[in-house]
Protein backbone atom coordinates (compact mmCIF):
# COMPACT_ATOMS: atom_id res chain seq x y z
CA UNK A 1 4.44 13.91 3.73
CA UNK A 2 4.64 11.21 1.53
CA UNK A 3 7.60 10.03 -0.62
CA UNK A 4 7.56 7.39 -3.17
CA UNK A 5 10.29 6.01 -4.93
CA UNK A 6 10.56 3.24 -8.51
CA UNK A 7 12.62 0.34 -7.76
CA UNK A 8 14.19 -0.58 -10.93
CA UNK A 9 16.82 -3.06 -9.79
CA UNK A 10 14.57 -4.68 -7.57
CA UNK A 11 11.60 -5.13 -10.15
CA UNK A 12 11.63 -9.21 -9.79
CA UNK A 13 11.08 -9.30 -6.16
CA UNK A 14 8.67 -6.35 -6.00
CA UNK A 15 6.67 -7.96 -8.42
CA UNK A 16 6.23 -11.34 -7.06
CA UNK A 17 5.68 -10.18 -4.33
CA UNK A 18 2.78 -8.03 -5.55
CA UNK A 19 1.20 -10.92 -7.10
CA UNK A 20 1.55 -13.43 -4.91
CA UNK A 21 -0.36 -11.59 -2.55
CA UNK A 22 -3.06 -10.61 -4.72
CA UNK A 23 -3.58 -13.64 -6.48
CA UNK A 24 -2.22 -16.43 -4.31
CA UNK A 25 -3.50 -19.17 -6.61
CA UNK A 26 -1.38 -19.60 -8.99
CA UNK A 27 -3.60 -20.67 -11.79
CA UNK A 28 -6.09 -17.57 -11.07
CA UNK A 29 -2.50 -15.32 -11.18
CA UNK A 30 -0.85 -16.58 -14.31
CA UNK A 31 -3.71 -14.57 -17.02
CA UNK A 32 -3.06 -11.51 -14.75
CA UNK A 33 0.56 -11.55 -14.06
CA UNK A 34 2.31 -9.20 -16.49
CA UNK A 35 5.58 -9.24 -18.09
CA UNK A 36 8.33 -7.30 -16.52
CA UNK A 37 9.19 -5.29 -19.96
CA UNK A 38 6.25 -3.38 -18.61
CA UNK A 39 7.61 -2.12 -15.43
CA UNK A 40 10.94 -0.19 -17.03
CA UNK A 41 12.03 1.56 -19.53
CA UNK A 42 9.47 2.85 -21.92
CA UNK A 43 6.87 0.81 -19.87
CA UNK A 44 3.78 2.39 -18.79
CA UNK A 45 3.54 0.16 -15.66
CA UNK A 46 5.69 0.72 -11.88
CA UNK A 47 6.16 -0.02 -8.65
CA UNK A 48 6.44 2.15 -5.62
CA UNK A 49 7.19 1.90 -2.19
CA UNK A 50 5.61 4.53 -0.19
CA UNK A 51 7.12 5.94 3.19
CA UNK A 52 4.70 7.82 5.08
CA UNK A 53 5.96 10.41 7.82
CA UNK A 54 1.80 11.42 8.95
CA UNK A 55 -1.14 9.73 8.67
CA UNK A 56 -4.95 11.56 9.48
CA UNK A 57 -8.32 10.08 9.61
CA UNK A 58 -11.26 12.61 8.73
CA UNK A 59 -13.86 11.96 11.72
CA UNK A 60 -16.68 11.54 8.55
CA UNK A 61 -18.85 11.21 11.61
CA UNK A 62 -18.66 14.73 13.05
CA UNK A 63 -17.96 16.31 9.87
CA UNK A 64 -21.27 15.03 8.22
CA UNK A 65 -22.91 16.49 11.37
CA UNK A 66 -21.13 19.89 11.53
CA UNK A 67 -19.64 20.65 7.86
CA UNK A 68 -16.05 21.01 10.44
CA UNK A 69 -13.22 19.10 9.39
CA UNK A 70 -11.50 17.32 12.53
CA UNK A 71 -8.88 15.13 11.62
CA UNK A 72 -7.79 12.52 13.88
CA UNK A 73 -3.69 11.83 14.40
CA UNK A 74 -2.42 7.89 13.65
CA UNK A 75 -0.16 6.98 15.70
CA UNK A 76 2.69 5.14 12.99
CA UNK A 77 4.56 4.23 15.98
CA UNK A 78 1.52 1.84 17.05
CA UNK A 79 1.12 0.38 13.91
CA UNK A 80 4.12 -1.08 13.39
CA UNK A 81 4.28 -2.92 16.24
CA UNK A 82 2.71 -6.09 16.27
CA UNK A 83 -1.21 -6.50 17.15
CA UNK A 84 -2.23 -7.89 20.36
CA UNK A 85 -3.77 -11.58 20.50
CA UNK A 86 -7.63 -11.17 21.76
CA UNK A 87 -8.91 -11.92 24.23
CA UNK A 88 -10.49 -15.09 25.00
């Protein structure tokens, strides 16, 4: 399942933060960065956050092959831990 949820109160935060990461420069950001009166209200713009209890790959592989859909498990529990340095 996934749930998603509008942050009104939070709406400054969530949207630096959003374009900060997509546009770090902040010359490049400024023509793209939008005014918050869009985000509430009558405003046809949000943000979500998204909490996601399962997660399933299609194996495109085998299905391409076969036509049989075989969905492979992500393990959440692994991916929020932090990633291993390589090896060097």
């Amino acid at each position: 399942m996934v749930f998603a949820a509008a942050f009104p109160t939070e709406l400054t935060e969530h949207a630096d933060y959003f374009y900060t990461r997509k546009f770090p420069d902040e010359q490049v950001r400024a023509p793209w960065q939008r005014p918050l009166s869009e985000y509430h209200g009558e405003g046809h713009r949000r943000f979500y956050e998204v909490t996601v209890g399962e997660w399933w790959l299609l194996g495109l592989g085998h299905w391409a092959a076969t036509m049989n859909d075989q969905r492979i498990e992500v393990d959440l529990a692994a991916l929020r831990q932090a990633p291993k340095e390589p090896a060097r």
